[in-house]
PDB file of N, CA and C in Angstrom:
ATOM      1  N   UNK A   1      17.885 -10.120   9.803  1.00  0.00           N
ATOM      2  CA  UNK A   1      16.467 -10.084   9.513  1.00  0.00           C
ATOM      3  C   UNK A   1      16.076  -8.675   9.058  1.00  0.00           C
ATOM      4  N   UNK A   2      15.258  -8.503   8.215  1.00  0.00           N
ATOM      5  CA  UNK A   2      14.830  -7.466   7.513  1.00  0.00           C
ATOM      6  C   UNK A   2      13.878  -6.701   8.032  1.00  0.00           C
ATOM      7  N   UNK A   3      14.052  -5.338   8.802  1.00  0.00           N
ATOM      8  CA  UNK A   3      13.020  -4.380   9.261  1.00  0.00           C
ATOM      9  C   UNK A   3      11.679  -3.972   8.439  1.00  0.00           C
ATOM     10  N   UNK A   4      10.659  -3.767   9.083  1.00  0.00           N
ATOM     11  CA  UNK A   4       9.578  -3.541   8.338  1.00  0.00           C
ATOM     12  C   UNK A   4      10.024  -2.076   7.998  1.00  0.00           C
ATOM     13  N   UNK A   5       9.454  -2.128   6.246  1.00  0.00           N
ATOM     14  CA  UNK A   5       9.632  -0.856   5.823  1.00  0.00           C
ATOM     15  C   UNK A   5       8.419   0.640   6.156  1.00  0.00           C
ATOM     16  N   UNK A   6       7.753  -0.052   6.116  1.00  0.00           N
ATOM     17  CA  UNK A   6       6.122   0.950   6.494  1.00  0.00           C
ATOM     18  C   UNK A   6       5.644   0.566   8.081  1.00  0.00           C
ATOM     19  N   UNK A   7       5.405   1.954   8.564  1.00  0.00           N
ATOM     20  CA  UNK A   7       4.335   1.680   9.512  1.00  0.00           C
ATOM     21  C   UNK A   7       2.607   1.266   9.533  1.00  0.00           C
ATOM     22  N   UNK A   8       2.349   0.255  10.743  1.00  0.00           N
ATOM     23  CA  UNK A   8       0.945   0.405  10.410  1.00  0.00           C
ATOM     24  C   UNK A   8      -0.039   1.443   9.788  1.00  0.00           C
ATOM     25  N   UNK A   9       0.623   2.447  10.334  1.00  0.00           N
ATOM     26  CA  UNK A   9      -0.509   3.726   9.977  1.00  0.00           C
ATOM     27  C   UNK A   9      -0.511   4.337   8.527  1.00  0.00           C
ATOM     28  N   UNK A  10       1.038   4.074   8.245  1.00  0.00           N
ATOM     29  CA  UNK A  10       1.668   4.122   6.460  1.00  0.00           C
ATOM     30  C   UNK A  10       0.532   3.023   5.856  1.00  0.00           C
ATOM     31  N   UNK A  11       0.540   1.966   6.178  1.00  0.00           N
ATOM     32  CA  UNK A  11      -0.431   0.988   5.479  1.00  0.00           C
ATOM     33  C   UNK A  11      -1.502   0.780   5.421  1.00  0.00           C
ATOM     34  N   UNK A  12      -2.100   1.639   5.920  1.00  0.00           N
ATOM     35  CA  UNK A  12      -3.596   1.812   6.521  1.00  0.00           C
ATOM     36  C   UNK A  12      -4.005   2.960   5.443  1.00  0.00           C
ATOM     37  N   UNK A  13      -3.148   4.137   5.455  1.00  0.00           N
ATOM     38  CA  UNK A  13      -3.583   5.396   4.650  1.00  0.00           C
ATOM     39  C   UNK A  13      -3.584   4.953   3.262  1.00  0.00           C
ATOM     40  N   UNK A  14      -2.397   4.011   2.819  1.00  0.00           N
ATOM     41  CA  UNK A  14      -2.172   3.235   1.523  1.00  0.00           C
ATOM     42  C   UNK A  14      -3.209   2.744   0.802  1.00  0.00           C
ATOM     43  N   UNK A  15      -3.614   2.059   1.936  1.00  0.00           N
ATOM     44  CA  UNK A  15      -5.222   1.041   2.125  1.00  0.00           C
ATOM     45  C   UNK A  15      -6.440   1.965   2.009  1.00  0.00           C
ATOM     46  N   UNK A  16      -6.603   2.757   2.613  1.00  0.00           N
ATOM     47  CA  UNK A  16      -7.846   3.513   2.293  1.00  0.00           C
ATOM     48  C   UNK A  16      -7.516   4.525   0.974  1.00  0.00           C
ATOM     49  N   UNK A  17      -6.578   4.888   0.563  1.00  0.00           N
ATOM     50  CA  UNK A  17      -6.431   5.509  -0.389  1.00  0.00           C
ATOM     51  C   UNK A  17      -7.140   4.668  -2.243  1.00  0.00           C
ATOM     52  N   UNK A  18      -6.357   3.567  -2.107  1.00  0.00           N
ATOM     53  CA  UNK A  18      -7.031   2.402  -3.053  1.00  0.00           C
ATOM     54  C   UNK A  18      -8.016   2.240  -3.004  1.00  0.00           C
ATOM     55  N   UNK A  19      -8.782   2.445  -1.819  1.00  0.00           N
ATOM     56  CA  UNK A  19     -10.543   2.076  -1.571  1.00  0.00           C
ATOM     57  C   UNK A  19     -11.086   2.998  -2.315  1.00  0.00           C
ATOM     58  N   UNK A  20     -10.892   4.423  -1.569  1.00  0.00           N
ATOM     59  CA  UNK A  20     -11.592   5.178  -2.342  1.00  0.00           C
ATOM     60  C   UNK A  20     -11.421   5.507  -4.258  1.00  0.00           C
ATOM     61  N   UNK A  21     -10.459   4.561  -4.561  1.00  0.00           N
ATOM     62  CA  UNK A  21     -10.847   4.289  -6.203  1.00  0.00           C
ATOM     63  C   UNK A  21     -10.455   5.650  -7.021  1.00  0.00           C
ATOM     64  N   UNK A  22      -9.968   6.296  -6.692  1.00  0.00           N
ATOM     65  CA  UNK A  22      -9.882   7.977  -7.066  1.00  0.00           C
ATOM     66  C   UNK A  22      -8.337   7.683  -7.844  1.00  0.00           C
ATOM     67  N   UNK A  23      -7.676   6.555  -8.342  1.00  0.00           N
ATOM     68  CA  UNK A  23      -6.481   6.586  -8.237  1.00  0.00           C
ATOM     69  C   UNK A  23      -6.331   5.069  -9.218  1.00  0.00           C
ATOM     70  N   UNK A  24      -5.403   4.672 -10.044  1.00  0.00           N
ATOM     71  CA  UNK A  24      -5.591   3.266 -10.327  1.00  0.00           C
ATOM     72  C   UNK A  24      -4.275   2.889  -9.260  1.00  0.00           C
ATOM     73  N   UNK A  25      -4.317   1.466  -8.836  1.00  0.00           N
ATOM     74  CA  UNK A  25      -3.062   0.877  -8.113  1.00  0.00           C
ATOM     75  C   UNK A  25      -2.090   0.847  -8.544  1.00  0.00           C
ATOM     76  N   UNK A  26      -1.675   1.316  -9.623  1.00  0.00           N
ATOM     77  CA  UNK A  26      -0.079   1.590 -10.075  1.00  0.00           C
ATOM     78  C   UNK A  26       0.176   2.715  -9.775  1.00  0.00           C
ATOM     79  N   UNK A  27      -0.752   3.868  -9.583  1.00  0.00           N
ATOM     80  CA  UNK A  27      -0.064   4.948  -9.309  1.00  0.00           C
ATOM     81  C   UNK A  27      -0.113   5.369  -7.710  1.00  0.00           C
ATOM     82  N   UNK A  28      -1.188   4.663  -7.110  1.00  0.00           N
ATOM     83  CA  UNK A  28      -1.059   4.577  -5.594  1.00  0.00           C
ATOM     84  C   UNK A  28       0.453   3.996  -5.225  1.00  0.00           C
ATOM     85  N   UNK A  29       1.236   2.737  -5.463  1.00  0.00           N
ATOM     86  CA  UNK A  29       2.268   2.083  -4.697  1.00  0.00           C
ATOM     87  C   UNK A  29       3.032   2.770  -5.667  1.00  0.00           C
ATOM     88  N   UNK A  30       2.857   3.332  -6.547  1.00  0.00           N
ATOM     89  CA  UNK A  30       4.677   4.207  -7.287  1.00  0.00           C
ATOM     90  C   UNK A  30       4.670   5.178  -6.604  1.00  0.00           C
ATOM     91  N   UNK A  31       3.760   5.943  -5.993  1.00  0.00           N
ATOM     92  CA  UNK A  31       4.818   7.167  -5.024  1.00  0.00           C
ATOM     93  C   UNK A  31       5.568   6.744  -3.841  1.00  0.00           C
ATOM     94  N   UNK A  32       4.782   5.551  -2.622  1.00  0.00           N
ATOM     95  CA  UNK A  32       5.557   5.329  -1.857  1.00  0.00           C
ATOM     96  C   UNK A  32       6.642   4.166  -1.928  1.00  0.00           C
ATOM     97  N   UNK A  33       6.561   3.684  -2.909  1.00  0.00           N
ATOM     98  CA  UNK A  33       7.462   2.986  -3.873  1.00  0.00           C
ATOM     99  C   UNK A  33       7.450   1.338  -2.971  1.00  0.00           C
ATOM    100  N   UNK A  34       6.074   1.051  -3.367  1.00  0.00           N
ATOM    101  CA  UNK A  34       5.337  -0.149  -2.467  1.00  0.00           C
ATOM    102  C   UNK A  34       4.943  -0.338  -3.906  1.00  0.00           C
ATOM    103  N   UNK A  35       4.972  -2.352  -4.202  1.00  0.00           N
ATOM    104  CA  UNK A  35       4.888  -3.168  -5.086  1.00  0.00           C
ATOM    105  C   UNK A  35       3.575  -3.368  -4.538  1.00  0.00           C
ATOM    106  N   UNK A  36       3.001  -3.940  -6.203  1.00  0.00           N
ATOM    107  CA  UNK A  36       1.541  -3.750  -6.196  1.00  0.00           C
ATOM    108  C   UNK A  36       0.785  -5.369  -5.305  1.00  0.00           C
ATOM    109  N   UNK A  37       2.411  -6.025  -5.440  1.00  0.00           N
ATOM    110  CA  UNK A  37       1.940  -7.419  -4.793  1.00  0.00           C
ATOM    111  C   UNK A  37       1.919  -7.469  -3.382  1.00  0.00           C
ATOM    112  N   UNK A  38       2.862  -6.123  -2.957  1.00  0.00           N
ATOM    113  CA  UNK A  38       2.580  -5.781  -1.312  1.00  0.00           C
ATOM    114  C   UNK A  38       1.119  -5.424  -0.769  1.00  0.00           C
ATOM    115  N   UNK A  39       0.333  -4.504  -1.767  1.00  0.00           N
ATOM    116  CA  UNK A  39      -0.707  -3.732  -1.452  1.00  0.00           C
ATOM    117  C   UNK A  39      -1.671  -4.837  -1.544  1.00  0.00           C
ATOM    118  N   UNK A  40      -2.122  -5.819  -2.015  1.00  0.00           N
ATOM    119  CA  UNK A  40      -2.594  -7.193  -2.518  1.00  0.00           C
ATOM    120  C   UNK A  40      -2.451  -7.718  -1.107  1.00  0.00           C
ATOM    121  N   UNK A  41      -1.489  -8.027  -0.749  1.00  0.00           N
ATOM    122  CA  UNK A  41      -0.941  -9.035   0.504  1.00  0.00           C
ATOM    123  C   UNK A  41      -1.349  -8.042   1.654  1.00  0.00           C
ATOM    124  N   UNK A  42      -1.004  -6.976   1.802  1.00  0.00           N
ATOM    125  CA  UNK A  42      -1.783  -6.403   2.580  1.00  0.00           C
ATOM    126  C   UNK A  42      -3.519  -6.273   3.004  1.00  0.00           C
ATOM    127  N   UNK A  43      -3.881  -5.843   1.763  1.00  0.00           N
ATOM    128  CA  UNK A  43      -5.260  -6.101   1.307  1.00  0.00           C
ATOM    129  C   UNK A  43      -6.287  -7.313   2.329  1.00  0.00           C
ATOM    130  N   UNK A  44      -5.205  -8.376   1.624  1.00  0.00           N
ATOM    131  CA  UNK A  44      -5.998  -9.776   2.497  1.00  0.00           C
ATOM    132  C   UNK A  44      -5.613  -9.692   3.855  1.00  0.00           C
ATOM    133  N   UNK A  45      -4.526  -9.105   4.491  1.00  0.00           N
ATOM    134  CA  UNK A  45      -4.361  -9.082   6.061  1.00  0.00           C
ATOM    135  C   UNK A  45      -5.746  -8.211   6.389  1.00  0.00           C
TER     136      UNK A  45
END
């Protein structure tokens, strides 16, 4: 079974980073090298 790669708190900063809009979502998930369909799926959690 496959370990989670990010911590909550990794996904949270991810998450508020996109909010504040300062950034488009391709270049938010290319540094921590998180797919844009993760940040999405996250999003709705």
């Amino acid at each position: 079974m496959r370990t989670r790669r990010f911590s909550a708190a990794q996904i949270i900063s991810i998450l508020r980073e996109a909010e504040r809009g300062e950034r488009t979502i391709g270049e938010i998930c290319r540094a921590p090298g998180v797919s844009e369909q993760s940040l999405y799926r996250w999003r709705q959690k």
